[in-house]
Protein backbone atom coordinates (compact mmCIF):
# COMPACT_ATOMS: atom_id res chain seq x y z
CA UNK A 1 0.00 0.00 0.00
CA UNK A 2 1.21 3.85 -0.41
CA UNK A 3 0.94 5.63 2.06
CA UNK A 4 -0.88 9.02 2.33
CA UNK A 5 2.71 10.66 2.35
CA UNK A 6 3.46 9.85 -0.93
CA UNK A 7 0.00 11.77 -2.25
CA UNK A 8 0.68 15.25 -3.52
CA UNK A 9 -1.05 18.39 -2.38
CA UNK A 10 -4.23 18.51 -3.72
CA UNK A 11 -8.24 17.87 -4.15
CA UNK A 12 -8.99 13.71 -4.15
CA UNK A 13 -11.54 11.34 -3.07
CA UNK A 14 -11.60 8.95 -0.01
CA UNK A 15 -12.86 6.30 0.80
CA UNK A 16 -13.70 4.50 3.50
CA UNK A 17 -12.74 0.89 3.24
CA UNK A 18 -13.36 0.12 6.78
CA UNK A 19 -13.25 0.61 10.32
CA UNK A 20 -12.52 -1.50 13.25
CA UNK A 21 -10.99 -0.68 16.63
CA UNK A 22 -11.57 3.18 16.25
CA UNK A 23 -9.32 3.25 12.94
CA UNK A 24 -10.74 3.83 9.68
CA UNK A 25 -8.97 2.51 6.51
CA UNK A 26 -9.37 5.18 3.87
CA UNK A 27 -8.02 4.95 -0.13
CA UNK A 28 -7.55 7.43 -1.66
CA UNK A 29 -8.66 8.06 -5.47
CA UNK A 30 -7.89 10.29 -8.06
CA UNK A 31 -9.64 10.08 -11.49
CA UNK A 32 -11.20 6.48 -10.07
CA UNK A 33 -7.32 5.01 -9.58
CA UNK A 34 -5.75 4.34 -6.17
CA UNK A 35 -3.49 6.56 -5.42
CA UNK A 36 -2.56 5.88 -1.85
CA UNK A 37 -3.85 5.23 1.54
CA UNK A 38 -4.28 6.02 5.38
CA UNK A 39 -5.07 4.32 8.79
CA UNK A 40 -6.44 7.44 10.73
CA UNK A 41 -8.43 7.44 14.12
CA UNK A 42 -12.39 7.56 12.79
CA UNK A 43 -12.50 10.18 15.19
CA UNK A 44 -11.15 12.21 12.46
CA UNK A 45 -13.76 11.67 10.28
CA UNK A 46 -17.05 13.66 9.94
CA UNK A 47 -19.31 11.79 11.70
CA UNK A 48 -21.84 10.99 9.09
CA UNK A 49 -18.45 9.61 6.85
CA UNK A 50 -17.78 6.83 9.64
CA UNK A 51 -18.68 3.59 7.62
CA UNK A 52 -17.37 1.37 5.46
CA UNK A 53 -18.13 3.19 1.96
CA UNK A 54 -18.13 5.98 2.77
CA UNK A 55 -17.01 8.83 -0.16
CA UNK A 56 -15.12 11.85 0.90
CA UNK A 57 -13.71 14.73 -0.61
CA UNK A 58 -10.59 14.93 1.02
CA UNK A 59 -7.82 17.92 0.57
CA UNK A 60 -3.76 16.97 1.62
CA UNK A 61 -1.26 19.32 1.74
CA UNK A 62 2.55 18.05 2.88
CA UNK A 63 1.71 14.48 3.32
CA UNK A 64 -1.38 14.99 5.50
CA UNK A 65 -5.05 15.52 4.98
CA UNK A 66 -5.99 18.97 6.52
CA UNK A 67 -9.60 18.55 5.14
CA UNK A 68 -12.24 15.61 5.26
CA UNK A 69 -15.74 16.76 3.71
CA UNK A 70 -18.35 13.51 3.23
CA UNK A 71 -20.27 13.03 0.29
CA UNK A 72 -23.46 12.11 0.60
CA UNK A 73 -24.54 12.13 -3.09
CA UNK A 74 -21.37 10.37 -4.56
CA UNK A 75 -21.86 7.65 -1.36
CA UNK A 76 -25.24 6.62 -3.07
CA UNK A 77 -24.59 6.39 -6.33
CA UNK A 78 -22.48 4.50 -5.82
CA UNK A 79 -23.83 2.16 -3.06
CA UNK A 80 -27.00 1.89 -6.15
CA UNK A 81 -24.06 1.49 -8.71
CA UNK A 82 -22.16 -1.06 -6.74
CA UNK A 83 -26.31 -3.05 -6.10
CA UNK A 84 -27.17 -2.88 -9.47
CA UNK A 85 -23.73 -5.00 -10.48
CA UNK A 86 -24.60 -7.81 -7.86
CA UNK A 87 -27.93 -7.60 -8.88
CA UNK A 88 -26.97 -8.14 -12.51
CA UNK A 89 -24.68 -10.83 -11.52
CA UNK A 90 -26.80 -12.81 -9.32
CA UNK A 91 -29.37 -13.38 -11.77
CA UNK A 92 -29.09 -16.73 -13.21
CA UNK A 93 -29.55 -17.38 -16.73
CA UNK A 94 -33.04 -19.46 -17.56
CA UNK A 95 -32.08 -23.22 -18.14
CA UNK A 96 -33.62 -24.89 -21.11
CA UNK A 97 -36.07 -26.43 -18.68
CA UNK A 98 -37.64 -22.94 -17.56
């Protein structure tokens, strides 16, 4: 994994992979690649952005986030995006028989 040091300053996504023991695993995108990562305390978080999921908009500036902003929108579409796959994918094909 890279860690958030390696991330230049700038505007990216998060998000929230998971959380357990009062850390929060976030990636972090930009342009839908990962581009690093960071173990943080969830406290850190905005408290509606603490689950797994989660999409932030997060800001770093010399290796460290000094912004965390959750995206409510963005965390839906894709949670519908990410349903509609399994949905697609857990539909059987008829058999010859049906």
């Amino acid at each position: 994994m890279t860690e958030i040091e390696d991330v230049d300053d700038g505007q990216y996504t998060g998000v929230v992979d998971s959380i357990e023991d009062g850390f929060a695993t976030v990636f972090i995108e930009a342009d839908g690649e990962d581009i690093g990562d960071a173990v943080i305390d969830a406290a850190e978080l905005p408290a509606d952005g603490r689950h797994a999921d989660a999409i932030l908009a997060v800001r770093i500036a010399d290796g460290a986030v000094v912004a965390w902003e959750y995206d409510a929108e963005t965390t839906e579409s894709r949670q519908e995006a990410a349903q509609d796959r399994f949905d697609r994918l857990s539909s059987r094909a008829p058999s010859d028989e049906e």
